[in-house]
C-alpha atoms as a PDB file:
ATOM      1  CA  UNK A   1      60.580 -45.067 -68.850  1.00  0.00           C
ATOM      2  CA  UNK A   2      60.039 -48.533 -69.232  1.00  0.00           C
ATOM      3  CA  UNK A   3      56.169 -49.958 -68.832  1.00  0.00           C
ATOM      4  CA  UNK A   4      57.340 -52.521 -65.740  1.00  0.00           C
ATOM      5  CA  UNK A   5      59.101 -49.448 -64.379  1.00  0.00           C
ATOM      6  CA  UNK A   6      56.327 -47.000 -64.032  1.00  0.00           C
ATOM      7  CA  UNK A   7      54.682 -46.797 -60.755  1.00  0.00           C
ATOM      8  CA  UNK A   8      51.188 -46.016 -59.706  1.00  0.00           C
ATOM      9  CA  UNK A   9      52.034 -41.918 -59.461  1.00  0.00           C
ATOM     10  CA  UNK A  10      53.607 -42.397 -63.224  1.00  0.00           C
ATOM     11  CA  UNK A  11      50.474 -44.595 -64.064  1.00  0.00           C
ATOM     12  CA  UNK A  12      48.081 -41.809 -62.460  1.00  0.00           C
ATOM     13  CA  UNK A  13      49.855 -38.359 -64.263  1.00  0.00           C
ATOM     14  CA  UNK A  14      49.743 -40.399 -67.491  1.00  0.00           C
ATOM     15  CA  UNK A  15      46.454 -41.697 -67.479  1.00  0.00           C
ATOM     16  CA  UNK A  16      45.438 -38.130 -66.361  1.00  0.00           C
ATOM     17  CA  UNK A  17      47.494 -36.614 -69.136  1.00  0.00           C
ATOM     18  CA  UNK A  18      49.329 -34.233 -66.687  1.00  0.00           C
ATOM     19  CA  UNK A  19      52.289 -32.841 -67.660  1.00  0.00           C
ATOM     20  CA  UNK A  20      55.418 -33.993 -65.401  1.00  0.00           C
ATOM     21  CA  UNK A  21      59.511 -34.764 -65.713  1.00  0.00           C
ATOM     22  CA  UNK A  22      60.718 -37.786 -63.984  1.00  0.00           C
ATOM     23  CA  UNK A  23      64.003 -38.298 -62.763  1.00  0.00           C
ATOM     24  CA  UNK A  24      65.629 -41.145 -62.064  1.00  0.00           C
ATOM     25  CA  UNK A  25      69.166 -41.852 -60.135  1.00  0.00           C
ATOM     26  CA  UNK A  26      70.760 -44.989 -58.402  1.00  0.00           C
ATOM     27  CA  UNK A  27      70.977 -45.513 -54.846  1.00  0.00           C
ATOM     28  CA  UNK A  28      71.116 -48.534 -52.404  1.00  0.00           C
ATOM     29  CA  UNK A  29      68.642 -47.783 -50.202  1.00  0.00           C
ATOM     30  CA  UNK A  30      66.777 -44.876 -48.668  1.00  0.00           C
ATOM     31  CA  UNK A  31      68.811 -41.545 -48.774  1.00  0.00           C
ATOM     32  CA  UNK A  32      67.730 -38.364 -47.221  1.00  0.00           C
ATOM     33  CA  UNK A  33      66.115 -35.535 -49.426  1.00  0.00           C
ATOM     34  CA  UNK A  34      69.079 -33.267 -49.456  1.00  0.00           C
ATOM     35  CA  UNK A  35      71.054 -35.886 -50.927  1.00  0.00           C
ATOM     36  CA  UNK A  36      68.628 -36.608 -53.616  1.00  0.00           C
ATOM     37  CA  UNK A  37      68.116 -32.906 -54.470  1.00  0.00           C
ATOM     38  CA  UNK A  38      72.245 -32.598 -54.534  1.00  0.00           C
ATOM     39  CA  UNK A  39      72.243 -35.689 -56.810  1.00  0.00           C
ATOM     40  CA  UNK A  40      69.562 -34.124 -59.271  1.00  0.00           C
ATOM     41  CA  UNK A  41      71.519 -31.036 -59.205  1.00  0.00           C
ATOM     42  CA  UNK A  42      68.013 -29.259 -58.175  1.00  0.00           C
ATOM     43  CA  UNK A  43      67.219 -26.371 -55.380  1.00  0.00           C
ATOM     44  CA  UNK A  44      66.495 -28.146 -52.538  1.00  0.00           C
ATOM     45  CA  UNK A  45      63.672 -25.514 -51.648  1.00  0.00           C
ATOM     46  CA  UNK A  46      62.128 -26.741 -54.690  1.00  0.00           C
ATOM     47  CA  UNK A  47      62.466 -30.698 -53.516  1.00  0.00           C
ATOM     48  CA  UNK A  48      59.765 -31.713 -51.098  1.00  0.00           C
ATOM     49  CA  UNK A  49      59.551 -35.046 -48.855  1.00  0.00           C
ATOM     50  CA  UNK A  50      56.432 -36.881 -48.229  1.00  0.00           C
ATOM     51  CA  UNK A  51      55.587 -37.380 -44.686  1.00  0.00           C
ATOM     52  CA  UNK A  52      52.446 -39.185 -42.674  1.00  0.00           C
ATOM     53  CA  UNK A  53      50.953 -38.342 -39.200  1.00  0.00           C
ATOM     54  CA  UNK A  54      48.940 -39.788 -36.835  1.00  0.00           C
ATOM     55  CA  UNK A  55      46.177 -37.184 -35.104  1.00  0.00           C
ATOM     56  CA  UNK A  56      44.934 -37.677 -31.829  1.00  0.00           C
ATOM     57  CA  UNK A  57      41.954 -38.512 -33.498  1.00  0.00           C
ATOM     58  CA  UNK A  58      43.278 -41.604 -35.150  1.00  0.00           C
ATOM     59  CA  UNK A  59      42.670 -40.011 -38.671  1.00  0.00           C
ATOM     60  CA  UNK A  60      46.061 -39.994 -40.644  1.00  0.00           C
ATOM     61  CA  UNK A  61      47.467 -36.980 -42.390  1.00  0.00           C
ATOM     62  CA  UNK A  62      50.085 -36.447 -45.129  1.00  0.00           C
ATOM     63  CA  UNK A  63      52.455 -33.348 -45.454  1.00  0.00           C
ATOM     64  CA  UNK A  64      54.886 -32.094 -48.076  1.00  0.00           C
ATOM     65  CA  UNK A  65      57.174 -29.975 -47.469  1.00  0.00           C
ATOM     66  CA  UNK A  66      61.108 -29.264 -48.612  1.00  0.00           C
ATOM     67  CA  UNK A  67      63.688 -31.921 -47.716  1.00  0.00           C
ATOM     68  CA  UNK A  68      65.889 -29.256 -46.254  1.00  0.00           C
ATOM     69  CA  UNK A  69      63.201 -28.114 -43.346  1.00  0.00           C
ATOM     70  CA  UNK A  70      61.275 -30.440 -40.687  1.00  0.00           C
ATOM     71  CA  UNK A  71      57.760 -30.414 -40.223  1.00  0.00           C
ATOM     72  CA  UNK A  72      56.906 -28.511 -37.261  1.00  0.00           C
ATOM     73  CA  UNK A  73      53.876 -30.808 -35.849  1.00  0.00           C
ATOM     74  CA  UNK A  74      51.999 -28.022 -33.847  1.00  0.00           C
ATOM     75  CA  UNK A  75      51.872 -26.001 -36.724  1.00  0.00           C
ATOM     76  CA  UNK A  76      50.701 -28.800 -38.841  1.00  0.00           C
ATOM     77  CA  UNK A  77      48.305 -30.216 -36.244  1.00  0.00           C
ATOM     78  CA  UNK A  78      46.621 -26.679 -36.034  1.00  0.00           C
ATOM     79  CA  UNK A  79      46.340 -26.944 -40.070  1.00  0.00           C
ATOM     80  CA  UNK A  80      44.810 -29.805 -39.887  1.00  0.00           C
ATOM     81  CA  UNK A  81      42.420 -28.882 -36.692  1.00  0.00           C
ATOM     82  CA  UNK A  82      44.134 -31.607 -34.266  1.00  0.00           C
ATOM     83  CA  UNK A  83      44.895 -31.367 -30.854  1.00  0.00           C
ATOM     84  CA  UNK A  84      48.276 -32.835 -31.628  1.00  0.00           C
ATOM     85  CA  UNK A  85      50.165 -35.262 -34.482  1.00  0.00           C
ATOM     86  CA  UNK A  86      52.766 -37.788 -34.272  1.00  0.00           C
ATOM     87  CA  UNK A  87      54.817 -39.328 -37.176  1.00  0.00           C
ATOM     88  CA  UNK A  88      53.282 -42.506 -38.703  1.00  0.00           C
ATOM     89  CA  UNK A  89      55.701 -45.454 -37.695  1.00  0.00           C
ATOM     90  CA  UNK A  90      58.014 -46.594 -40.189  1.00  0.00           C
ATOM     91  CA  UNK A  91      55.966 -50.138 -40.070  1.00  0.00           C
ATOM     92  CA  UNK A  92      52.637 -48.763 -40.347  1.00  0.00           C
ATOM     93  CA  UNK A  93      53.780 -47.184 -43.570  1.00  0.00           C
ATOM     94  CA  UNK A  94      53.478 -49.552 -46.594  1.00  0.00           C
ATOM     95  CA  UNK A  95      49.838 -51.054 -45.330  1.00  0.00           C
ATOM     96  CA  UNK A  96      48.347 -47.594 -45.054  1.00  0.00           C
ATOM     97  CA  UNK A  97      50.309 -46.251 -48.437  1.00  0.00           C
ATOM     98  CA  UNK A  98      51.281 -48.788 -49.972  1.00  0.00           C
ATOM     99  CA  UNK A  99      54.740 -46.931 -50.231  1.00  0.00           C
ATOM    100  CA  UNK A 100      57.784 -47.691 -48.484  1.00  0.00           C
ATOM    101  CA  UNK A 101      60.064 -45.303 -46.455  1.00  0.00           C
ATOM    102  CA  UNK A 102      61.815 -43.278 -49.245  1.00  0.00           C
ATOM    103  CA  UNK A 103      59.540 -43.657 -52.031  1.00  0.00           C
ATOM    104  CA  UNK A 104      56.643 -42.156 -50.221  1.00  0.00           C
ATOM    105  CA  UNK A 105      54.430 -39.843 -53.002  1.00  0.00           C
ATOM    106  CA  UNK A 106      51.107 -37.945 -51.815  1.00  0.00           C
ATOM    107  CA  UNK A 107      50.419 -39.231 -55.599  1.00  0.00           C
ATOM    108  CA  UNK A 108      48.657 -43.186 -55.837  1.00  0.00           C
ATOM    109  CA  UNK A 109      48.142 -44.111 -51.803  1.00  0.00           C
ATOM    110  CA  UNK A 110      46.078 -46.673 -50.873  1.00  0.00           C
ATOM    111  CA  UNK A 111      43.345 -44.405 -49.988  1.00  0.00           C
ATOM    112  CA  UNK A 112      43.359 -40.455 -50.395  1.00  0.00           C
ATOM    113  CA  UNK A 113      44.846 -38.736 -47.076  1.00  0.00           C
ATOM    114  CA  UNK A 114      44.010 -35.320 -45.936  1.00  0.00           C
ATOM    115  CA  UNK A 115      47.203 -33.526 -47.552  1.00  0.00           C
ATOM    116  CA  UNK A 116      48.772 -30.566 -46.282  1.00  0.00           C
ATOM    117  CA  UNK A 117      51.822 -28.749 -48.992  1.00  0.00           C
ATOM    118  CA  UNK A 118      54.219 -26.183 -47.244  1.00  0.00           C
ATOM    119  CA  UNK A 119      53.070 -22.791 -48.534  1.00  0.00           C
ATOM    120  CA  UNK A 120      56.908 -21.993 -49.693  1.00  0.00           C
ATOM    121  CA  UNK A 121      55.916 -24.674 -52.581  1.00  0.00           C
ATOM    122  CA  UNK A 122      53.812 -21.437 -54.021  1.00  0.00           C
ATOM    123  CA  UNK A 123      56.926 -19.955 -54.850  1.00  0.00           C
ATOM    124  CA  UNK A 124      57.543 -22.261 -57.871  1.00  0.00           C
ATOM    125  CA  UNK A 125      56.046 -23.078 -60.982  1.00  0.00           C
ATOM    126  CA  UNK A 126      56.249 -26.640 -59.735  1.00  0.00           C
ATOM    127  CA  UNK A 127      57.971 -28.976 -57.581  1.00  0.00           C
ATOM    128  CA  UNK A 128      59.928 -32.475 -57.419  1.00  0.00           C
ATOM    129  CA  UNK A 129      58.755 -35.010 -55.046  1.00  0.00           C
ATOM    130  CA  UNK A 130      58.975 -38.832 -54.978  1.00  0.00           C
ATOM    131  CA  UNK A 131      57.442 -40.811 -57.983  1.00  0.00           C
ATOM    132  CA  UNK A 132      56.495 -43.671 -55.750  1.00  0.00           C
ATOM    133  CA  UNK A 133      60.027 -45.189 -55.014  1.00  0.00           C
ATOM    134  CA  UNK A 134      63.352 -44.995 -54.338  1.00  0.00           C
ATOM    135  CA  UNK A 135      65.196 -43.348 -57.216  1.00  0.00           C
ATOM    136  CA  UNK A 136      62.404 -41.872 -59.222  1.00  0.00           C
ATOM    137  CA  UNK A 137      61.442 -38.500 -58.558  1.00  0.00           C
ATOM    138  CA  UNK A 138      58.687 -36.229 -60.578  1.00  0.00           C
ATOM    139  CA  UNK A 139      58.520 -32.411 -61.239  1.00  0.00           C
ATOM    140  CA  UNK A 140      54.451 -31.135 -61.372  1.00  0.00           C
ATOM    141  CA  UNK A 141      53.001 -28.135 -61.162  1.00  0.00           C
ATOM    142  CA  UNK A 142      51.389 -27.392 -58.325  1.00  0.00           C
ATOM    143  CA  UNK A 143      47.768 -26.899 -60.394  1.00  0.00           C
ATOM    144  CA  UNK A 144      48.187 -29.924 -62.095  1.00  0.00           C
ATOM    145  CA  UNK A 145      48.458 -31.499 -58.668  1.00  0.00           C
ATOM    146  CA  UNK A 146      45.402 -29.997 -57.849  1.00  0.00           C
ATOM    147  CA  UNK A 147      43.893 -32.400 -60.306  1.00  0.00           C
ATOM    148  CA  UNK A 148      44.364 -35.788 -58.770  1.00  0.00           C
ATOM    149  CA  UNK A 149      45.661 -34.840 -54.974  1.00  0.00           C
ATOM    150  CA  UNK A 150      43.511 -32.361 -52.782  1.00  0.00           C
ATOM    151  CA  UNK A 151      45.501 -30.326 -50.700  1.00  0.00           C
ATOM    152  CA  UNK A 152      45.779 -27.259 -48.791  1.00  0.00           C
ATOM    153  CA  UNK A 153      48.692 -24.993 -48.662  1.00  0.00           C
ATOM    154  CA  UNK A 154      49.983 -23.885 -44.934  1.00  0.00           C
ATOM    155  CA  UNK A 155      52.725 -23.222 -42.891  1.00  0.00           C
ATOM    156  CA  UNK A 156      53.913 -26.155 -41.285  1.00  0.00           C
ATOM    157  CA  UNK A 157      57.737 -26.262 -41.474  1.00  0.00           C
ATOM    158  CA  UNK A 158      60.202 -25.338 -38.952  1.00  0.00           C
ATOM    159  CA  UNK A 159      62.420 -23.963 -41.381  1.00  0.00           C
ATOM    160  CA  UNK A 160      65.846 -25.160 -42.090  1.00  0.00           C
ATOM    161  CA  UNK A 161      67.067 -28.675 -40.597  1.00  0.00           C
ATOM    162  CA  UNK A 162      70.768 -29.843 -41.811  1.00  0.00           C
ATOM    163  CA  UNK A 163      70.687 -33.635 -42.330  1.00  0.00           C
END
């Protein structure tokens, strides 16, 4: 990967000297995360989507969880202790992450978000999640995660969506 191509979650595992694979594919535009897992030839249990709420309480959350399921906001809003959560607005997105819709990492945000990861992501060694844009991916171990995002693991899907 070329220097002007790395991003800040590239910058961030490298400068922490975690161990991760990038991947990289073309696309015009933002795809949905089956069709990135498909196009990586990957398990898409193993994929995960980055996703930001709003609480109640005006305090924004971020939750990771496989591209194949949705996130089921009352179970997320209870793992997270709020009365209730709604999706962050597409617009609202960049200023508060500084990531655009499809390239949206719980790596490198403006400012560190409460972050919630779907408890099925215990069931691998690591998993692939956007490396901060559209068409760059990265593979991490869950522990080294653990070294420059804190996170919790919960339930919070509601299992399988087709999209």
């Amino acid at each position: 990967m070329k220097a002007g191509d790395k991003t800040n979650v590239v910058r961030t595992l490298e400068q922490r000297r975690i161990p991760f694979r990038a991947y990289t594919y073309e696309c015009a535009g933002a795809i949905t995360g089956l069709e990135v897992a498909a196009i990586l030839g990957e398990d898409p249990a193993q994929v995960f989507k980055t996703l930001v709420t709003t609480g109640r309480s005006t305090q924004h959350y971020v939750f990771v969880i496989p591209v194949g399921a949705g996130l089921d906001l009352k179970k997320a809003a209870r793992a997270v202790g709020e009365k209730s959560l709604e999706m962050l607005k597409q617009k609202d997105l960049l200023p508060l992450t500084g990531y655009i819709h499809g390239g949206c990492s719980p790596i490198g945000m403006k400012k560190p978000l409460r972050t919630t990861i779907d408890a099925t992501a215990a069931q691998f060694d690591s998993i692939i999640f956007s490396g901060g844009r559209i068409g760059l991916q990265v593979q991490v171990a869950l522990a080294d995660l653990a070294k420059v995002v804190r996170y919790e693991l919960a339930d919070i899907t509601t299992g399988l969506i087709h999209n």
